[in-house]
C-alpha atoms as a PDB file:
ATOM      1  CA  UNK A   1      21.781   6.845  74.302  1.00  0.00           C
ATOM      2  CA  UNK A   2      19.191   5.603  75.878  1.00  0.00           C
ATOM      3  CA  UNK A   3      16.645   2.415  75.079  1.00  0.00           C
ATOM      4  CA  UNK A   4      13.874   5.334  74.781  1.00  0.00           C
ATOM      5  CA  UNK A   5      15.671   7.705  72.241  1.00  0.00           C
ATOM      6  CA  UNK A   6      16.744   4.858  70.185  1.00  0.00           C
ATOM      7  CA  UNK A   7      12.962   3.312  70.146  1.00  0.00           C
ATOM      8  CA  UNK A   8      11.712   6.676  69.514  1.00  0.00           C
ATOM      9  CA  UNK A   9      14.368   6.882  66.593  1.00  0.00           C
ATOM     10  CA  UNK A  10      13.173   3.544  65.030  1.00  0.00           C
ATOM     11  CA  UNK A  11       9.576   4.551  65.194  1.00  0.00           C
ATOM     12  CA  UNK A  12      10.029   8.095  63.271  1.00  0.00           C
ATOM     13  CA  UNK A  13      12.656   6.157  60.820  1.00  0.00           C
ATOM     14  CA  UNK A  14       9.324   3.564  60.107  1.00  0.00           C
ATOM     15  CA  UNK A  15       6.928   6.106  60.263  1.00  0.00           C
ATOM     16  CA  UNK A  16       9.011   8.199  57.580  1.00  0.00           C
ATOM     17  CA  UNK A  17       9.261   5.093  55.348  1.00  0.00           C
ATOM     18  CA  UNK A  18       5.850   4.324  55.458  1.00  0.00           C
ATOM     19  CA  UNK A  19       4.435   6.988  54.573  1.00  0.00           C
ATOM     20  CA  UNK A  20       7.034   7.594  51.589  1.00  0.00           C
ATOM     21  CA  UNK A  21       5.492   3.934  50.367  1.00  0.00           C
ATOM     22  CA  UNK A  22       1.821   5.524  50.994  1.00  0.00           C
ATOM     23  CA  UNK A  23       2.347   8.522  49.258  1.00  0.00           C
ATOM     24  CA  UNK A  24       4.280   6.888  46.243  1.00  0.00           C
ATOM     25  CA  UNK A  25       1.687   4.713  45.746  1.00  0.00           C
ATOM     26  CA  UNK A  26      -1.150   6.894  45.785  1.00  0.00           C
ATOM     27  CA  UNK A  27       0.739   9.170  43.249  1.00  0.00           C
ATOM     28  CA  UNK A  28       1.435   5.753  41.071  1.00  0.00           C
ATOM     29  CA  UNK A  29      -2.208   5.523  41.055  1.00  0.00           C
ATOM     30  CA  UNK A  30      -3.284   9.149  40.333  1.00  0.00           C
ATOM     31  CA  UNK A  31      -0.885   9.983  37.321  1.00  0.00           C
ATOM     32  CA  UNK A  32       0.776   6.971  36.765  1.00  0.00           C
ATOM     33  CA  UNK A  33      -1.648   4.090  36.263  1.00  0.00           C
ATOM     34  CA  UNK A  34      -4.194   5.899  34.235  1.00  0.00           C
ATOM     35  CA  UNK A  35      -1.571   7.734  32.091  1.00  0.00           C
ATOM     36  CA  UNK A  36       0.473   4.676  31.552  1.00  0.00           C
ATOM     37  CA  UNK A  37      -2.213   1.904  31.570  1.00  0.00           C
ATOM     38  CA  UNK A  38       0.275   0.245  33.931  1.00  0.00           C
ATOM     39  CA  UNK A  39      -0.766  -1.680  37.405  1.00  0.00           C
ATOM     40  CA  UNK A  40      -0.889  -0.263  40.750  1.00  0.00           C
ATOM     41  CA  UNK A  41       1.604  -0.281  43.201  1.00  0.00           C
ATOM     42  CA  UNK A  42       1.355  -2.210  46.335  1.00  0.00           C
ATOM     43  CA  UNK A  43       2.895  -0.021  49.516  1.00  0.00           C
ATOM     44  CA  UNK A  44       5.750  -2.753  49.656  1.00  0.00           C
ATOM     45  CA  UNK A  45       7.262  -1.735  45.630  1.00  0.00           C
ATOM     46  CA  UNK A  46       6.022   1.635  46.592  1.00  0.00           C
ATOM     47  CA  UNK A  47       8.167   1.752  49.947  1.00  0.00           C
ATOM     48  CA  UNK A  48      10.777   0.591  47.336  1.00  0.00           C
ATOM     49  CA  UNK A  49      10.629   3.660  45.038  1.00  0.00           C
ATOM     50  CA  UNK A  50      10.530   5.787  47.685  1.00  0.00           C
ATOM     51  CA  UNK A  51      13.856   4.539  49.293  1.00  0.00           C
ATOM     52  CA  UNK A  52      15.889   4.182  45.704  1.00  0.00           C
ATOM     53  CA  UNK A  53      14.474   8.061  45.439  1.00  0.00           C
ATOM     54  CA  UNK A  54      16.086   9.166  48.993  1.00  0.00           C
ATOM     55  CA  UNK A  55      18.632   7.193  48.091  1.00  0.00           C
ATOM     56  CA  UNK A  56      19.773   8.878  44.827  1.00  0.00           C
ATOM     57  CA  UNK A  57      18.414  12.656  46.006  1.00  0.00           C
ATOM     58  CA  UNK A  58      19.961  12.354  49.708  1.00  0.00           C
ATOM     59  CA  UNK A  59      22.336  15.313  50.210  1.00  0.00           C
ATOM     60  CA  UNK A  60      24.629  14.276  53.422  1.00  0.00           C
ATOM     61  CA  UNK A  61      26.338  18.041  53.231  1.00  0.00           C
ATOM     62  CA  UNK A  62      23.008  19.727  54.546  1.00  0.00           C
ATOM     63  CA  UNK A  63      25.115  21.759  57.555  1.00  0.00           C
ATOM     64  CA  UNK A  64      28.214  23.493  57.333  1.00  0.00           C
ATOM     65  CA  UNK A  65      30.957  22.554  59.182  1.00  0.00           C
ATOM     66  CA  UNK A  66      30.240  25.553  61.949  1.00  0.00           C
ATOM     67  CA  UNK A  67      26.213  24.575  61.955  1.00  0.00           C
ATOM     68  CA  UNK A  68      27.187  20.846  62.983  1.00  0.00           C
ATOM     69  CA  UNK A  69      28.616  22.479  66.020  1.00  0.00           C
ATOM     70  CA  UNK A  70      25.523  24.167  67.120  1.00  0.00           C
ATOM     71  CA  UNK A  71      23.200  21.490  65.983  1.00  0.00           C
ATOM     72  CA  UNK A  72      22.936  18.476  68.248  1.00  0.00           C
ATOM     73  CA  UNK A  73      22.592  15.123  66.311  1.00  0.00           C
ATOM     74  CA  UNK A  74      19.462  14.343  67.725  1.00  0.00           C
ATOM     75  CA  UNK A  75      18.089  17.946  66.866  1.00  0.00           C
ATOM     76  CA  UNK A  76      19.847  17.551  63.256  1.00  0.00           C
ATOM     77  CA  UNK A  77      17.554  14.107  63.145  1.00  0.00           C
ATOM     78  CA  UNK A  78      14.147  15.446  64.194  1.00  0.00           C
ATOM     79  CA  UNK A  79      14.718  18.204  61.609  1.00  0.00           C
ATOM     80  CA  UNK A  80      15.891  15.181  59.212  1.00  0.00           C
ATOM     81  CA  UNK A  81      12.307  13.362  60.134  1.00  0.00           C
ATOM     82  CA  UNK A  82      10.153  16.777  60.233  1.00  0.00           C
ATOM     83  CA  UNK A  83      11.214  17.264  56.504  1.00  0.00           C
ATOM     84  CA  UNK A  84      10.580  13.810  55.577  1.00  0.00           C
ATOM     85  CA  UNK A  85       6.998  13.809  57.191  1.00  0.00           C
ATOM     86  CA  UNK A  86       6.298  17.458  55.635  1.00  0.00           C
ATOM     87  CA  UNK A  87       7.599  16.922  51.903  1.00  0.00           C
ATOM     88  CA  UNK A  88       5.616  13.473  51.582  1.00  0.00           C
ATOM     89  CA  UNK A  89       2.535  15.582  53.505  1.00  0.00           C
ATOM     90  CA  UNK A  90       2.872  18.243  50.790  1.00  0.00           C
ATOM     91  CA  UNK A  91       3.518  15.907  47.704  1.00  0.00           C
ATOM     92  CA  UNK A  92       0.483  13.895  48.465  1.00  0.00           C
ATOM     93  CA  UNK A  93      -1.329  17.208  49.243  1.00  0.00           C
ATOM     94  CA  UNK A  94      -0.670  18.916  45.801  1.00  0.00           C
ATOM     95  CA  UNK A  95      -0.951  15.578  44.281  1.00  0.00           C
ATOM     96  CA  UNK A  96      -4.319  15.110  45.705  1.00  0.00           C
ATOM     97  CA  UNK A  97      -5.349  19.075  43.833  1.00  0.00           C
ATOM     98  CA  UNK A  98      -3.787  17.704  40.776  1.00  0.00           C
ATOM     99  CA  UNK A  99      -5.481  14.339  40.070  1.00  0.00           C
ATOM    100  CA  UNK A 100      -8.970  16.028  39.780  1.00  0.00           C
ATOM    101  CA  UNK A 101      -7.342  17.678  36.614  1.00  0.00           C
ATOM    102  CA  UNK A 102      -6.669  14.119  35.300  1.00  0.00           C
END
């Protein structure tokens, strides 16, 4: 592997987790806080949450045994990143709808 794909790794694995943090604490302070009546979240708990929630929800058995031979790892990863970008990019979205219902 080379220095490049490994710093481009890093950099979508950060990216991911950020925005995870910034999503789970823009939620915490749509529904949560004012529900609650409990403080906001700084993006540092927040990037917390989000990585206890991967965590506990990861599934490791996403490919059959014949898909991991067609899939190349780092293809299996970019799909890996692309899904973490897109759910947080579609929780915040229908979050965002939501909270003018609050």
């Amino acid at each position: 592997m080379s220095i490049k794909t490994v710093l481009s790794v890093t950099g979508s694995i950060l990216v991911t987790v950020f925005l995870g943090g910034y999503v789970v604490a823009t939620l915490w302070e749509w529904f949560v806080v004012p529900t609650f009546a409990v403080p906001a979240l700084d993006i540092v708990p927040a990037i917390g949450i989000s990585l206890i929630a991967r965590l506990l929800t990861f599934d490791a058995g996403q490919y059959t045994e014949s898909e991991h031979e067609k899939v190349r790892p780092i293809e299996a990863f970019a799909y890996q990143i692309y899904m973490g970008i897109g759910v947080s990019g579609a929780c915040l979205a229908i979050g965002w709808i939501l909270h003018f219902f609050m």
